[in-house]
PDB file of N, CA and C in Angstrom:
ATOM      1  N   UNK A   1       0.821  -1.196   0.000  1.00  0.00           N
ATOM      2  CA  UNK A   1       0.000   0.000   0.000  1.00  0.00           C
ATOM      3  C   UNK A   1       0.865   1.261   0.000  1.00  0.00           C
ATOM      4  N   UNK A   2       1.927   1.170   0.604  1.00  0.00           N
ATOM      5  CA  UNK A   2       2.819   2.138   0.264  1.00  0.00           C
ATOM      6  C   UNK A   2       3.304   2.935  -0.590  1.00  0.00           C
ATOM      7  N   UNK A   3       3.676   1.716  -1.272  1.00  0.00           N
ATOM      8  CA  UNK A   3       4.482   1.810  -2.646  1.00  0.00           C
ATOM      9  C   UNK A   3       3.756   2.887  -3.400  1.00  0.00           C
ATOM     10  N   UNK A   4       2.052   2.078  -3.799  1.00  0.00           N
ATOM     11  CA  UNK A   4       0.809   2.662  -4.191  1.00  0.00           C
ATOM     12  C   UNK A   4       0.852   4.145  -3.748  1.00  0.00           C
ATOM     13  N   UNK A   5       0.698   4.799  -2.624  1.00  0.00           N
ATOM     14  CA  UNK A   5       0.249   5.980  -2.481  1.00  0.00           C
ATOM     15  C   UNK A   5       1.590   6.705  -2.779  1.00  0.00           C
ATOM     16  N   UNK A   6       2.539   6.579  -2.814  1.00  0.00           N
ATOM     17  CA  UNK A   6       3.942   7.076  -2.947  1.00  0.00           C
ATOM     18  C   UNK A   6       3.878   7.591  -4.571  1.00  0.00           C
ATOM     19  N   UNK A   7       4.040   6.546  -4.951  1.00  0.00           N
ATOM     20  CA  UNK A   7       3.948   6.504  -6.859  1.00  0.00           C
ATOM     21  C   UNK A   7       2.607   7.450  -6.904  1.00  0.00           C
ATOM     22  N   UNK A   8       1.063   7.770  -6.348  1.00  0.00           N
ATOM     23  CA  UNK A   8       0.447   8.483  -6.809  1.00  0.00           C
ATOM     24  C   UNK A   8       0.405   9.795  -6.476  1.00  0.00           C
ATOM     25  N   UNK A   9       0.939  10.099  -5.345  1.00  0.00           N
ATOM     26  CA  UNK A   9       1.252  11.365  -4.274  1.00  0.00           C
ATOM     27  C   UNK A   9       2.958  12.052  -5.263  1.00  0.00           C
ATOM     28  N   UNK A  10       3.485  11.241  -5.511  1.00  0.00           N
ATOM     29  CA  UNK A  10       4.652  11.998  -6.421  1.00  0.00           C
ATOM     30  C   UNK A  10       4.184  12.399  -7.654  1.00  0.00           C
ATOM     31  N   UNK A  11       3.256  11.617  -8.870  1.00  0.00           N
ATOM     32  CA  UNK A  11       3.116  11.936  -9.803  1.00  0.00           C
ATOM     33  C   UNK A  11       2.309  13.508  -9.887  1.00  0.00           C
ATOM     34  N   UNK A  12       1.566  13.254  -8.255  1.00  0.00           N
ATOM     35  CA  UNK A  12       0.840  14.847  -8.482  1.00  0.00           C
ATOM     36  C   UNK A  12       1.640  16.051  -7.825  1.00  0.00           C
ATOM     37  N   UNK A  13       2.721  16.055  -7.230  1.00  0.00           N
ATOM     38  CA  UNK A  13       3.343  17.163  -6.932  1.00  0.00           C
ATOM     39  C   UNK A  13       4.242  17.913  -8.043  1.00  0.00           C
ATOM     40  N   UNK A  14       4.817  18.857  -7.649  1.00  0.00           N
ATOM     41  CA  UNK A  14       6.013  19.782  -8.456  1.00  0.00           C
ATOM     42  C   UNK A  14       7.191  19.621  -7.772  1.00  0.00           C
ATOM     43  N   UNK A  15       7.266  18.754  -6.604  1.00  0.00           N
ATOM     44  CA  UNK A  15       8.984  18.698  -5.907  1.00  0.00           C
ATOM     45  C   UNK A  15       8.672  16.799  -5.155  1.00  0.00           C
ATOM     46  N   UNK A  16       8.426  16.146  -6.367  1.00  0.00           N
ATOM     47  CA  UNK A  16       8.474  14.960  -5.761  1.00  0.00           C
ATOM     48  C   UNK A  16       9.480  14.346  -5.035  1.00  0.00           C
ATOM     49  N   UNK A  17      10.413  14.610  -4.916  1.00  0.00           N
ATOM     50  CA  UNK A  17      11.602  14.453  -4.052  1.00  0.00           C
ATOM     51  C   UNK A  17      11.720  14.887  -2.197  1.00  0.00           C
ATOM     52  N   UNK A  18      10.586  15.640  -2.047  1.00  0.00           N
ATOM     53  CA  UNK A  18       9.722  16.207  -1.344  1.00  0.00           C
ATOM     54  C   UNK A  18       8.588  15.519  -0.554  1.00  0.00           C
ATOM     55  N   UNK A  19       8.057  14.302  -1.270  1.00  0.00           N
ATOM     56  CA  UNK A  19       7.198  13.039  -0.675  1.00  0.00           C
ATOM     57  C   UNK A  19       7.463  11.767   0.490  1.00  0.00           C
ATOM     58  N   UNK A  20       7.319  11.968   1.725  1.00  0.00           N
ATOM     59  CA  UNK A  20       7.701  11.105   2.400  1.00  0.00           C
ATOM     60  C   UNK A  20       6.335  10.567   2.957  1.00  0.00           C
ATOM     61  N   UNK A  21       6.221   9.045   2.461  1.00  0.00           N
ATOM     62  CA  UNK A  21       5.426   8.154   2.718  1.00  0.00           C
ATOM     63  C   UNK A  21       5.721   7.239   4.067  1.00  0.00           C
ATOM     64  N   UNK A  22       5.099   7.694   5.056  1.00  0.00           N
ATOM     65  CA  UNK A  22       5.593   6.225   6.499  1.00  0.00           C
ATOM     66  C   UNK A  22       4.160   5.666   6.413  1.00  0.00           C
ATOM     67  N   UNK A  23       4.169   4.370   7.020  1.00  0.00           N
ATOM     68  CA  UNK A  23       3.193   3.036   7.205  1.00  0.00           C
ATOM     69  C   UNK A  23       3.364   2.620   9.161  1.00  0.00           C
ATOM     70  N   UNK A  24       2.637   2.806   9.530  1.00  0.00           N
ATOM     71  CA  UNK A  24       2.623   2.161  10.347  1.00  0.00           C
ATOM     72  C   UNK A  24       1.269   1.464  10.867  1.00  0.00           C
ATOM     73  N   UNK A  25       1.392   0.134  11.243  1.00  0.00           N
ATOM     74  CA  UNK A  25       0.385  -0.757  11.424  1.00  0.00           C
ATOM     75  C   UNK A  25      -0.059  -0.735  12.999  1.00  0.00           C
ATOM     76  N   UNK A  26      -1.297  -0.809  13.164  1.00  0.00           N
ATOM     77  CA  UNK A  26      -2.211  -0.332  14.800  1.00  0.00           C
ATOM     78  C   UNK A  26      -3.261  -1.433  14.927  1.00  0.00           C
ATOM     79  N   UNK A  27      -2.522  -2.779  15.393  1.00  0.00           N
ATOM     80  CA  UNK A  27      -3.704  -3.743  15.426  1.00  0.00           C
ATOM     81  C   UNK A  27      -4.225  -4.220  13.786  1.00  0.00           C
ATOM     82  N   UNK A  28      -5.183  -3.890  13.421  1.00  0.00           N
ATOM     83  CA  UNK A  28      -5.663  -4.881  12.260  1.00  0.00           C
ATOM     84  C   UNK A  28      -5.555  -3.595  11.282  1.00  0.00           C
ATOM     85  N   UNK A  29      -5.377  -2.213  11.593  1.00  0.00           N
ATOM     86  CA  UNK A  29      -5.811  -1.012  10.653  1.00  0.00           C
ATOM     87  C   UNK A  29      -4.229  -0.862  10.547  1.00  0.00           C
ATOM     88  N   UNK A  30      -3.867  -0.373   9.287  1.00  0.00           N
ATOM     89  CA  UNK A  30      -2.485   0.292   8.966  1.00  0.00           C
ATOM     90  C   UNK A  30      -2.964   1.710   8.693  1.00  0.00           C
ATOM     91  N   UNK A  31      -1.848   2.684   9.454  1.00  0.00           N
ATOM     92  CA  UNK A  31      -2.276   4.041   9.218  1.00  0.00           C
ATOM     93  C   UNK A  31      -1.163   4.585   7.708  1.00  0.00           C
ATOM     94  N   UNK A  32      -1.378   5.363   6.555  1.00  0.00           N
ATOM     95  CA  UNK A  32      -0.192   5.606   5.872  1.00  0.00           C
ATOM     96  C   UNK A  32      -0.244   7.169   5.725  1.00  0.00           C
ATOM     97  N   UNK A  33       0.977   7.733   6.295  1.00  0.00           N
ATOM     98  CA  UNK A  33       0.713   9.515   6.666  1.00  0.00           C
ATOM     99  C   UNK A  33       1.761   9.522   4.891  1.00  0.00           C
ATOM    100  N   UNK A  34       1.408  10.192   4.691  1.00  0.00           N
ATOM    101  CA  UNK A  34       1.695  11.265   3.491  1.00  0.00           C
ATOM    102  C   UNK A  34       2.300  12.333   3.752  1.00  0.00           C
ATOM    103  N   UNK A  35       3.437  12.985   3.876  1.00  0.00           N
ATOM    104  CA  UNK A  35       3.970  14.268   4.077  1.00  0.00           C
ATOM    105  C   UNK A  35       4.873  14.595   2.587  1.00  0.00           C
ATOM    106  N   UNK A  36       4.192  15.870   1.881  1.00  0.00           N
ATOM    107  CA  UNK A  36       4.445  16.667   0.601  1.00  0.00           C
ATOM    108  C   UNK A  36       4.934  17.913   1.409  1.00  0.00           C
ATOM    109  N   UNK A  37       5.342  18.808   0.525  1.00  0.00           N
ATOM    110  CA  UNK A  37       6.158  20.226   0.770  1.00  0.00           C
ATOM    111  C   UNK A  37       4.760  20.990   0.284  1.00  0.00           C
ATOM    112  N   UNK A  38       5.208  21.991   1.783  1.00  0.00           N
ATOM    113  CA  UNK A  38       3.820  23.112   2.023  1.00  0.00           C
ATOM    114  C   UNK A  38       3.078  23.433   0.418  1.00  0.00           C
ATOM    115  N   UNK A  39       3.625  23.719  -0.563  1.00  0.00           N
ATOM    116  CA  UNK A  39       3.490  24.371  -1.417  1.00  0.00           C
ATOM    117  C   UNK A  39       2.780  23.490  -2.326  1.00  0.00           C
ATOM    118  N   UNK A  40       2.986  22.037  -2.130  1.00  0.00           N
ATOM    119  CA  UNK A  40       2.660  21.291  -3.308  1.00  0.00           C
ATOM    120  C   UNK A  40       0.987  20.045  -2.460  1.00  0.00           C
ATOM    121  N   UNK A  41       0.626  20.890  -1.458  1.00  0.00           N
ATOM    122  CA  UNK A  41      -0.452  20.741  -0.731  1.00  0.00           C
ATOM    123  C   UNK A  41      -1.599  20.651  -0.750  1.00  0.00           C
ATOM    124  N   UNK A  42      -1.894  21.742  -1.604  1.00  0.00           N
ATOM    125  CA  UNK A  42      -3.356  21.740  -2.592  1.00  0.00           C
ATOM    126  C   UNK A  42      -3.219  21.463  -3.598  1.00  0.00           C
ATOM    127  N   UNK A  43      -2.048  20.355  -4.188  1.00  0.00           N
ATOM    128  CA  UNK A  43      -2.115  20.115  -5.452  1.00  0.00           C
ATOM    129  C   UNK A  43      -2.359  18.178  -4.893  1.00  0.00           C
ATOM    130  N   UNK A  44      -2.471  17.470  -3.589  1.00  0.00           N
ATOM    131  CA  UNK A  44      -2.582  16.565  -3.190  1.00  0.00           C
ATOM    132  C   UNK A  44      -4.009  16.027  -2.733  1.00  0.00           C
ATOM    133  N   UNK A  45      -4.559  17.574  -1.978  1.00  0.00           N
ATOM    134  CA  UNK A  45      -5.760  17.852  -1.415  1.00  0.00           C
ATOM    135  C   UNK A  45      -6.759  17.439  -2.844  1.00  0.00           C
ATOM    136  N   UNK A  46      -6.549  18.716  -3.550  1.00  0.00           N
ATOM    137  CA  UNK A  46      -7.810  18.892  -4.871  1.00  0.00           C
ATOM    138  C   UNK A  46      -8.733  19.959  -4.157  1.00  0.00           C
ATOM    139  N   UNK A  47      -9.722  20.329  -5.319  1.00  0.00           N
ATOM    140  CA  UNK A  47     -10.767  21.131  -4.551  1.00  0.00           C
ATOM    141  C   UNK A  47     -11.695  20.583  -3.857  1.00  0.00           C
ATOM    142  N   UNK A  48     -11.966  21.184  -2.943  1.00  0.00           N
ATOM    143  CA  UNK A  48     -12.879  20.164  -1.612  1.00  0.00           C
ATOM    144  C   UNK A  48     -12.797  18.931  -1.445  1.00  0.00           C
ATOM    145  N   UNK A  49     -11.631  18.426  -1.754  1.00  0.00           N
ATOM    146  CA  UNK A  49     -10.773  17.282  -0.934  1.00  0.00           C
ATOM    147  C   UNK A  49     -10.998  16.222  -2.016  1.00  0.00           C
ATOM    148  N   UNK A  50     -11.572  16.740  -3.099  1.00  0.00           N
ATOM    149  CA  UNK A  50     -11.907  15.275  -4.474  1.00  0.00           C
ATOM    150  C   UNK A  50     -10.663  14.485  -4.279  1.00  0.00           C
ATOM    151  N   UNK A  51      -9.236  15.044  -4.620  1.00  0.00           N
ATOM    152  CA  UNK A  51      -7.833  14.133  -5.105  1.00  0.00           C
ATOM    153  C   UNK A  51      -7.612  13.459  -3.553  1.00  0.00           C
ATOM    154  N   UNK A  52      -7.630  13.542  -2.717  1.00  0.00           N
ATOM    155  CA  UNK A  52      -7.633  13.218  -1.355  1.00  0.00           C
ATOM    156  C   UNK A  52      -8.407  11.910  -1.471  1.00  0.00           C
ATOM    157  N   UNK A  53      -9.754  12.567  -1.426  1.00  0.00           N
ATOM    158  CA  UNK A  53     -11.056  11.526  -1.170  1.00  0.00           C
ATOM    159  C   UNK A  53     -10.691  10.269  -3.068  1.00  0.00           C
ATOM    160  N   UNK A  54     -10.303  10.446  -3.848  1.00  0.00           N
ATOM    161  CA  UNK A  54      -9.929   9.421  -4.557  1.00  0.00           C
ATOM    162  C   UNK A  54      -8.620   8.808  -4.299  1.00  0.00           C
ATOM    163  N   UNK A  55      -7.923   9.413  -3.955  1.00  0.00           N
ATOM    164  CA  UNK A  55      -6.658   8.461  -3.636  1.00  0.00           C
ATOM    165  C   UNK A  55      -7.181   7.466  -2.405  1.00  0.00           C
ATOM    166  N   UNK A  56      -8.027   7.862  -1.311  1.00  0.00           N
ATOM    167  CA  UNK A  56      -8.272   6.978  -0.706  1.00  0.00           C
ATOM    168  C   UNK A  56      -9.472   6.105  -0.767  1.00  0.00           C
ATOM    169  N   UNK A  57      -9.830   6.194  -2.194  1.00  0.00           N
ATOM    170  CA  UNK A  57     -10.564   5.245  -2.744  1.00  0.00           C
ATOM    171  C   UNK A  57      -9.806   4.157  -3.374  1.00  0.00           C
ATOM    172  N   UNK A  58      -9.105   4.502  -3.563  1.00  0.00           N
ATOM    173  CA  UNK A  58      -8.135   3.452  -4.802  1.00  0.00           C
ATOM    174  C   UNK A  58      -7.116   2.856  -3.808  1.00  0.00           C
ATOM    175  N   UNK A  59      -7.200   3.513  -2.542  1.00  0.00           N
ATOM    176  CA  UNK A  59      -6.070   2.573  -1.703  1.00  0.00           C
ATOM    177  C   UNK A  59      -7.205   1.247  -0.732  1.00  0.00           C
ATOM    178  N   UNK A  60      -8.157   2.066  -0.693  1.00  0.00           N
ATOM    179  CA  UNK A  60      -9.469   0.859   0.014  1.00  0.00           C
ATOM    180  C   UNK A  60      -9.530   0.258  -0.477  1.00  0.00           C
ATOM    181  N   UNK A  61      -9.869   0.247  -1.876  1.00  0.00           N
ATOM    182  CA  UNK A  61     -10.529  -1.107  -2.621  1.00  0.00           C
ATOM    183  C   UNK A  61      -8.975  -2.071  -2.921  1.00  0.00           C
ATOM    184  N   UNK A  62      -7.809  -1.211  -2.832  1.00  0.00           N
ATOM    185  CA  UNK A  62      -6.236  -2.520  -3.067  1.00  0.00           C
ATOM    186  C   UNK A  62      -6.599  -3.043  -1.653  1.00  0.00           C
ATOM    187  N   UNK A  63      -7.129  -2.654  -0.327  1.00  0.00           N
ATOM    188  CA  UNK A  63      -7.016  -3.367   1.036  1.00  0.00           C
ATOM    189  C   UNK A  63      -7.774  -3.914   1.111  1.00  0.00           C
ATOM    190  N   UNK A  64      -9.225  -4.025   0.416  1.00  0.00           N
ATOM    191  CA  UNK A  64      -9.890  -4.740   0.373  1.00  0.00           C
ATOM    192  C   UNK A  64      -9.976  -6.081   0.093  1.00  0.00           C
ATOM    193  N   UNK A  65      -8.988  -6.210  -1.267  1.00  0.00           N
ATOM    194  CA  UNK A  65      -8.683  -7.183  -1.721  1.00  0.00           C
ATOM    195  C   UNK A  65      -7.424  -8.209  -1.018  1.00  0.00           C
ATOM    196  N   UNK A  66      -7.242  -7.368  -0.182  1.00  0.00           N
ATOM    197  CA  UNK A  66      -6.005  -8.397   0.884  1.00  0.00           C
ATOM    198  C   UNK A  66      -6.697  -8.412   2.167  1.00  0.00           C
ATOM    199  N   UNK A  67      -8.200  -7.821   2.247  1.00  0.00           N
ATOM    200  CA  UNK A  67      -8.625  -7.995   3.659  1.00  0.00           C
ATOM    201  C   UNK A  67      -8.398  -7.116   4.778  1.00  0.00           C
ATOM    202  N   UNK A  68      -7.680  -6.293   4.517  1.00  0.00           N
ATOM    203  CA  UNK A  68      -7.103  -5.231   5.602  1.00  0.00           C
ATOM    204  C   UNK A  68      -8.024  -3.797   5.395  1.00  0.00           C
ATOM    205  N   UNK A  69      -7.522  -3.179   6.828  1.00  0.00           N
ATOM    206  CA  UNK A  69      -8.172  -1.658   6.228  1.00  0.00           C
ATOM    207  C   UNK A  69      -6.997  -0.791   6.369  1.00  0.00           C
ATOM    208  N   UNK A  70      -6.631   0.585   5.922  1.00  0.00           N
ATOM    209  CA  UNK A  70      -5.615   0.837   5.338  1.00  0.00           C
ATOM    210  C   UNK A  70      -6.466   2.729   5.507  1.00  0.00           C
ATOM    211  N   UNK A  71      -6.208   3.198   5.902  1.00  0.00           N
ATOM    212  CA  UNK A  71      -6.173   4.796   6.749  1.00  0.00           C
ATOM    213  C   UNK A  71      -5.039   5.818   6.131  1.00  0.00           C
ATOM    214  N   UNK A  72      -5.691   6.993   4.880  1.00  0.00           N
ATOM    215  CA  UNK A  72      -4.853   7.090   4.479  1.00  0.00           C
ATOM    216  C   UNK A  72      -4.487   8.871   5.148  1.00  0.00           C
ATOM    217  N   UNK A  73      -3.236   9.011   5.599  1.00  0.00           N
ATOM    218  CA  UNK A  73      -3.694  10.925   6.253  1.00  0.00           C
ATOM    219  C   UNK A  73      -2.558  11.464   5.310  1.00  0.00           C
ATOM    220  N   UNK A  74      -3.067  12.769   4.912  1.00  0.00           N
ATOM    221  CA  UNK A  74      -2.110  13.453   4.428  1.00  0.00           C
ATOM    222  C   UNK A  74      -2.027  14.960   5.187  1.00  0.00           C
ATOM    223  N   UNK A  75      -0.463  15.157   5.445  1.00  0.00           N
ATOM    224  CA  UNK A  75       0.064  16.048   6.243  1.00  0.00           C
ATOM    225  C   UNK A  75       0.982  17.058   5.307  1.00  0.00           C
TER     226      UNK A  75
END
């Protein structure tokens, strides 16, 4: 799931080098924080949270398919 939000969180910034993806697992839920550079923030978000709210569509339905649930935050 990592990998996944990494590869889609870089393709949408302007300083992908700038993307630090951590995972950490809490019992049966894995949390995955997202940290981009201030600037490239609302280009992760979207307007009223659409690119947000689809990236963590497309990471549910990959956890779905392995059974897990998978919490995605971006900071």
């Amino acid at each position: 799931m990592k990998e996944l939000v990494e590869v889609i969180a870089k393709a949408l910034v302007d300083e992908p080098d700038q993307v630090v993806v951590t995972e950490k697992v809490e019992g049966r839920t894995t949390v995955i924080e997202v940290h981009v550079a201030e600037g490239d923030m609302g280009k992760v978000i979207g307007k009223q949270g659409r690119i947000a709210k689809a990236i963590r569509s497309v990471v549910k339905a990959a956890a779905a398919k392995e059974d897990k649930k998978v919490v995605v935050d971006i900071t």
